[in-house]
Structure formats: C-alpha cells, structure tokens
Protein backbone atom coordinates (compact mmCIF):
# COMPACT_ATOMS: atom_id res chain seq x y z
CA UNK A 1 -67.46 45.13 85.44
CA UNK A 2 -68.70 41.72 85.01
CA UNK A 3 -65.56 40.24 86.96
CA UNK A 4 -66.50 41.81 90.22
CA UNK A 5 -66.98 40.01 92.80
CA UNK A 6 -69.93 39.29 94.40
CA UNK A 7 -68.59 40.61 97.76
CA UNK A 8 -68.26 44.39 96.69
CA UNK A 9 -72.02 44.21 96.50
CA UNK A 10 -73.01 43.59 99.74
CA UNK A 11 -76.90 43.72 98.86
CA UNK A 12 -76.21 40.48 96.96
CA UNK A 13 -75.87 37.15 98.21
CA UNK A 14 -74.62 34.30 96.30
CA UNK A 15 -76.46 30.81 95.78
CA UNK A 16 -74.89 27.98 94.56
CA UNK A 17 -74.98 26.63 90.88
CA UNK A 18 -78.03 23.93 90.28
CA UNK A 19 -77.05 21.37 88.34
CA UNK A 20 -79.14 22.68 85.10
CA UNK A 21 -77.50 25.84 85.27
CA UNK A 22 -74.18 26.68 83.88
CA UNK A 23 -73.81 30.34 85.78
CA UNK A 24 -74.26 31.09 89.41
CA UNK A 25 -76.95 34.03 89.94
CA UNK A 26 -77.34 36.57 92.65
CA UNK A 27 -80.28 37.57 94.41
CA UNK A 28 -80.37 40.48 96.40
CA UNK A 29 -80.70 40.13 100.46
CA UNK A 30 -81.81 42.74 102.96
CA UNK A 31 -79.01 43.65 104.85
CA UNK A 32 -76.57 40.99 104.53
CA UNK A 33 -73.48 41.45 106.66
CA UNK A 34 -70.33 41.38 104.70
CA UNK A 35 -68.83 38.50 106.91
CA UNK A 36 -69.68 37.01 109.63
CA UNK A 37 -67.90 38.27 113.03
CA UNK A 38 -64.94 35.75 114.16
CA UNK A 39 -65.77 33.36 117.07
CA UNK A 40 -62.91 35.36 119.20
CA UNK A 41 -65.04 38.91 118.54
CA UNK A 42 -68.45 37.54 119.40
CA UNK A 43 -67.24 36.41 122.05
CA UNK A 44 -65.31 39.74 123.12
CA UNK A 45 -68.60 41.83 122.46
CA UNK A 46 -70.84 39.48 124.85
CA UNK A 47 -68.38 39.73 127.50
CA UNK A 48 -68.10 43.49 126.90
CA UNK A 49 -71.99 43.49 127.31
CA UNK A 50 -71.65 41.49 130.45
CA UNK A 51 -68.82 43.51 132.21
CA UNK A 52 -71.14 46.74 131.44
CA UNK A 53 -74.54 45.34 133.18
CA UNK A 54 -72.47 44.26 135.96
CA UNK A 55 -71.92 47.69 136.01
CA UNK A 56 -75.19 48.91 135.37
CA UNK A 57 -76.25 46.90 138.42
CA UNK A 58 -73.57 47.75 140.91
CA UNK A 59 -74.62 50.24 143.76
CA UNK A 60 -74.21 52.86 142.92
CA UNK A 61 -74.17 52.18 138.74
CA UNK A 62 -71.16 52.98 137.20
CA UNK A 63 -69.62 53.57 133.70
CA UNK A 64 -66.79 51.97 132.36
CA UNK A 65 -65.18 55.62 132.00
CA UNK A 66 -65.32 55.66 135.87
CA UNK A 67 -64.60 51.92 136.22
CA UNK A 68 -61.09 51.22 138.12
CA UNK A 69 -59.13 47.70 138.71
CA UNK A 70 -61.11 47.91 142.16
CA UNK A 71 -64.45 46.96 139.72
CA UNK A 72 -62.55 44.58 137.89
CA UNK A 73 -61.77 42.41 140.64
CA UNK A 74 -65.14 42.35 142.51
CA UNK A 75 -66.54 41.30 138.71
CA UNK A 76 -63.70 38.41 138.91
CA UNK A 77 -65.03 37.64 142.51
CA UNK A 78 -68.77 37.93 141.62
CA UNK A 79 -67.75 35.36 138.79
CA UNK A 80 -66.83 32.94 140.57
CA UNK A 81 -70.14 31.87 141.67
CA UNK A 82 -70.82 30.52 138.12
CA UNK A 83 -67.52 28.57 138.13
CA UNK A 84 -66.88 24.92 137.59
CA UNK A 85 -63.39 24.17 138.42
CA UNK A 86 -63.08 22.64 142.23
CA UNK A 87 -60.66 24.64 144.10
CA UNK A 88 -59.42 22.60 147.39
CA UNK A 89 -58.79 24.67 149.97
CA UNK A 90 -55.90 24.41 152.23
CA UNK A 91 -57.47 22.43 155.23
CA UNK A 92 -59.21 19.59 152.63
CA UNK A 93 -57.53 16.22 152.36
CA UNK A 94 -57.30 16.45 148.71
CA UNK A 95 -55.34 19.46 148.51
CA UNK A 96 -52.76 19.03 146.03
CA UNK A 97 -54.19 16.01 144.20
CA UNK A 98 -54.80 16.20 140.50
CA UNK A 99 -57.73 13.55 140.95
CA UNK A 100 -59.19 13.01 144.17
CA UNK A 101 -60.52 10.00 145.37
CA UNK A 102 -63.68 11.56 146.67
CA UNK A 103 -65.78 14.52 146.23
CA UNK A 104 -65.41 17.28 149.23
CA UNK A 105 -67.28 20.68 150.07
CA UNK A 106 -64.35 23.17 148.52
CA UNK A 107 -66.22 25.62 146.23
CA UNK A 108 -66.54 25.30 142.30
CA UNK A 109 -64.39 28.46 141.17
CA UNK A 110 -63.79 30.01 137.69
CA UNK A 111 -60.56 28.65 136.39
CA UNK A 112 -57.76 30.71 136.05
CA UNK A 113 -57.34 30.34 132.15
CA UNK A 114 -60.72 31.53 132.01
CA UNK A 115 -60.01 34.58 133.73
CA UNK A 116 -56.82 35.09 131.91
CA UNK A 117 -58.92 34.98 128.40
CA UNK A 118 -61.91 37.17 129.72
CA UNK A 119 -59.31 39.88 131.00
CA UNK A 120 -57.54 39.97 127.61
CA UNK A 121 -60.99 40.09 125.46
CA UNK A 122 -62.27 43.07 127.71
CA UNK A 123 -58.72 44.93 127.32
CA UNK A 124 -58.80 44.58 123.80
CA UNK A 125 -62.60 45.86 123.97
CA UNK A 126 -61.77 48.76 126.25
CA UNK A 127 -59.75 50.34 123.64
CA UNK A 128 -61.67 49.53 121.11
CA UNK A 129 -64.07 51.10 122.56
CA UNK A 130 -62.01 54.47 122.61
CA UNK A 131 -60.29 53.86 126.23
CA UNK A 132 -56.64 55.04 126.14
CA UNK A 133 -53.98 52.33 126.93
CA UNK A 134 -52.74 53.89 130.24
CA UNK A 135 -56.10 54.19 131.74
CA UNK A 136 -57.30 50.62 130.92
CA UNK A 137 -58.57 49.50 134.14
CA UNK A 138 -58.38 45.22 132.31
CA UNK A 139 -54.43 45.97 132.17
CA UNK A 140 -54.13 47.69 135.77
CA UNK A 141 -50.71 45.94 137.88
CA UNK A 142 -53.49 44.74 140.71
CA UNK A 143 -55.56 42.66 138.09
CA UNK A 144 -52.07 41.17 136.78
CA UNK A 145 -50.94 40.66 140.38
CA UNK A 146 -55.07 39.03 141.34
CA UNK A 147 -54.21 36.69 137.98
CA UNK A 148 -50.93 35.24 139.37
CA UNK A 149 -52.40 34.18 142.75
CA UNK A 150 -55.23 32.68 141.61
CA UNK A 151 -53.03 30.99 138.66
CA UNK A 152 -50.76 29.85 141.63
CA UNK A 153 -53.13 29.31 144.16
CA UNK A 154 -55.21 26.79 141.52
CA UNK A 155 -52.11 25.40 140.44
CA UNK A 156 -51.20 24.40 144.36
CA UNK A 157 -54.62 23.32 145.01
CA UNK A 158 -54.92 20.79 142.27
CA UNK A 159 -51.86 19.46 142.10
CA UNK A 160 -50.90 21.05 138.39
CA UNK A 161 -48.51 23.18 137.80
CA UNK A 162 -49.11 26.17 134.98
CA UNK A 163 -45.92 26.35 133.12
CA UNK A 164 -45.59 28.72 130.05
CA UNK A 165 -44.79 26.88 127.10
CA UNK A 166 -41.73 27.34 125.92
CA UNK A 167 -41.32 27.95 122.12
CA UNK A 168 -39.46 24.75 120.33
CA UNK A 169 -36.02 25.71 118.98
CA UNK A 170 -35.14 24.46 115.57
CA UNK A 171 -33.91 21.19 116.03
CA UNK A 172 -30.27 20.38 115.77
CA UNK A 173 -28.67 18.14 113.17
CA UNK A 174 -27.13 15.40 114.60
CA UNK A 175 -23.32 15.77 114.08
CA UNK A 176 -22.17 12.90 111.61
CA UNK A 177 -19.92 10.36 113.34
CA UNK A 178 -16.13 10.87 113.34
CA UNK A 179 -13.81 8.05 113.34
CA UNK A 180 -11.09 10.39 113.98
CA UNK A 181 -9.74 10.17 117.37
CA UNK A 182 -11.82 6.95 118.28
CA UNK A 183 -9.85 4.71 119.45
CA UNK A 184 -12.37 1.59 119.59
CA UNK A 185 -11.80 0.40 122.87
C-alpha cells in the first residue's frame, strides 16, 4: 500500500521535499479539507447566505421554501443600492452614450451581467439545496422576463448593445483557384 496516494488519507498533508532529503514525508493535519472549494462554489454559497438573511430580515421573515419570484425581484431591487454601473435615465443628456462627456445625477445600478450570474449561482444552489426544479423561484418566467428589461434597458441607456455570442463555425477552406472557365479578360 505504499503507492497510495497521499490524497486517500485526508488526515495527511503533504510537504515538499528539502533538498537533503530524497523522500517527501507526511505529517498529519487536523482536519484538512480534501480540496479546496472552486472560486465559482464559494462564491455560490456566500450568495446563498446572502439571499437567506435578506430573507431573514424581510417583514415578515421568510424561508426560502416559502420564497416566490415576488422575493426574488425585491432582492434584485434592494441590490441595486450597492451597484456601480451608471444607468442614464431617459430624460439625461447622455442617454445612449457609451462615454459621456460629463458626470450626471442618474443612479449607480447593479449591472445586468451581474444579475444574470447571481440568478444562475442561486438556481443552481436552490436545488442543491433539495428545491425541486419546477418550484425554483431563481428560474420563475417573471425573473427571466425582469432580466431582459434590465439587460435591454442598460443596453439602451449606455449606448451598448448585449449581443449573444455566436459560436465560430469551423472555418472554410478556401476553394483552390480554377483556370477553367476564366477567360482572362
């Protein structure tokens, strides 16, 4: 069993070879976690955290199990306080312009990519968190439908337009040159 390795035994924890050694030893370690969680699920479990003490501290407190797509859009709304993407509204000179000239009073907003993510980490944590598909208040049509007119609304505003991108085809060999049928002139 002496080519195990080291990561079966998760009460071990490798340290690197010194340079008068000739084998790497292992020392054991209270509670070392296996591996480290990804960027992408630390990230999902703080804004699963978040989502449920704005729930905590909405009147009256709610669980997620009785949390609707009503809940998810005042926590979009509420938000948007900490947002720093200007948003021109329709009355403001700069409407429309990717870089204004000047600053003006429209409101810092969250920005709709940012939404987009946060909405797909908390669906993915709502079922992993044993919520059934077809109650998942993240994926409800009014969140999708809240989503598109802030993604258009945004995209009016600043002047920049949010295209999907499309996937590249496999580029095409250039046919080879026929001389057949060219008449030169």
């Amino acid at each position: 069993m002496d080519s195990a390795p080291l990561s079966v035994f998760p009460n071990f924890q490798k340290i690197p070879i010194s340079p008068n050694k000739n084998l790497p030893t292992a020392v054991p370690s209270p509670a070392t976690p296996a591996a480290s969680p990804s960027r992408y699920e630390n990230q999902k479990r703080r804004d699963w955290n978040t989502f449920n003490q704005y729930l905590r501290n909405h009147r009256p407190p709610l669980s997620v199990s009785l949390c609707t797509s009503s809940q998810v859009l005042e926590f979009l709304r509420y938000l948007d306080q900490f947002g720093k993407t200007k948003v021109h509204n329709q009355t403001c000179p700069y409407f429309g312009l990717p870089n204004p000239p000047a600053s003006c009073p429209c409101p810092l907003r969250q920005a709709w990519g940012s939404l987009d993510a946060l909405i797909g980490r908390l669906r993915a944590a709502f079922e992993e968190h044993g919520g059934k598909p077809e109650v998942n208040p993240f994926g409800a049509r009014a969140v999708r439908l809240y989503l598109r007119e802030v993604r258009d609304f945004q995209s009016k505003s600043r002047g920049i337009s949010y295209q999907k991108k499309r996937k590249r085809s496999k580029q095409m060999l250039p046919l080879p040159l026929s001389t057949a049928g060219f008449d030169g002139g």
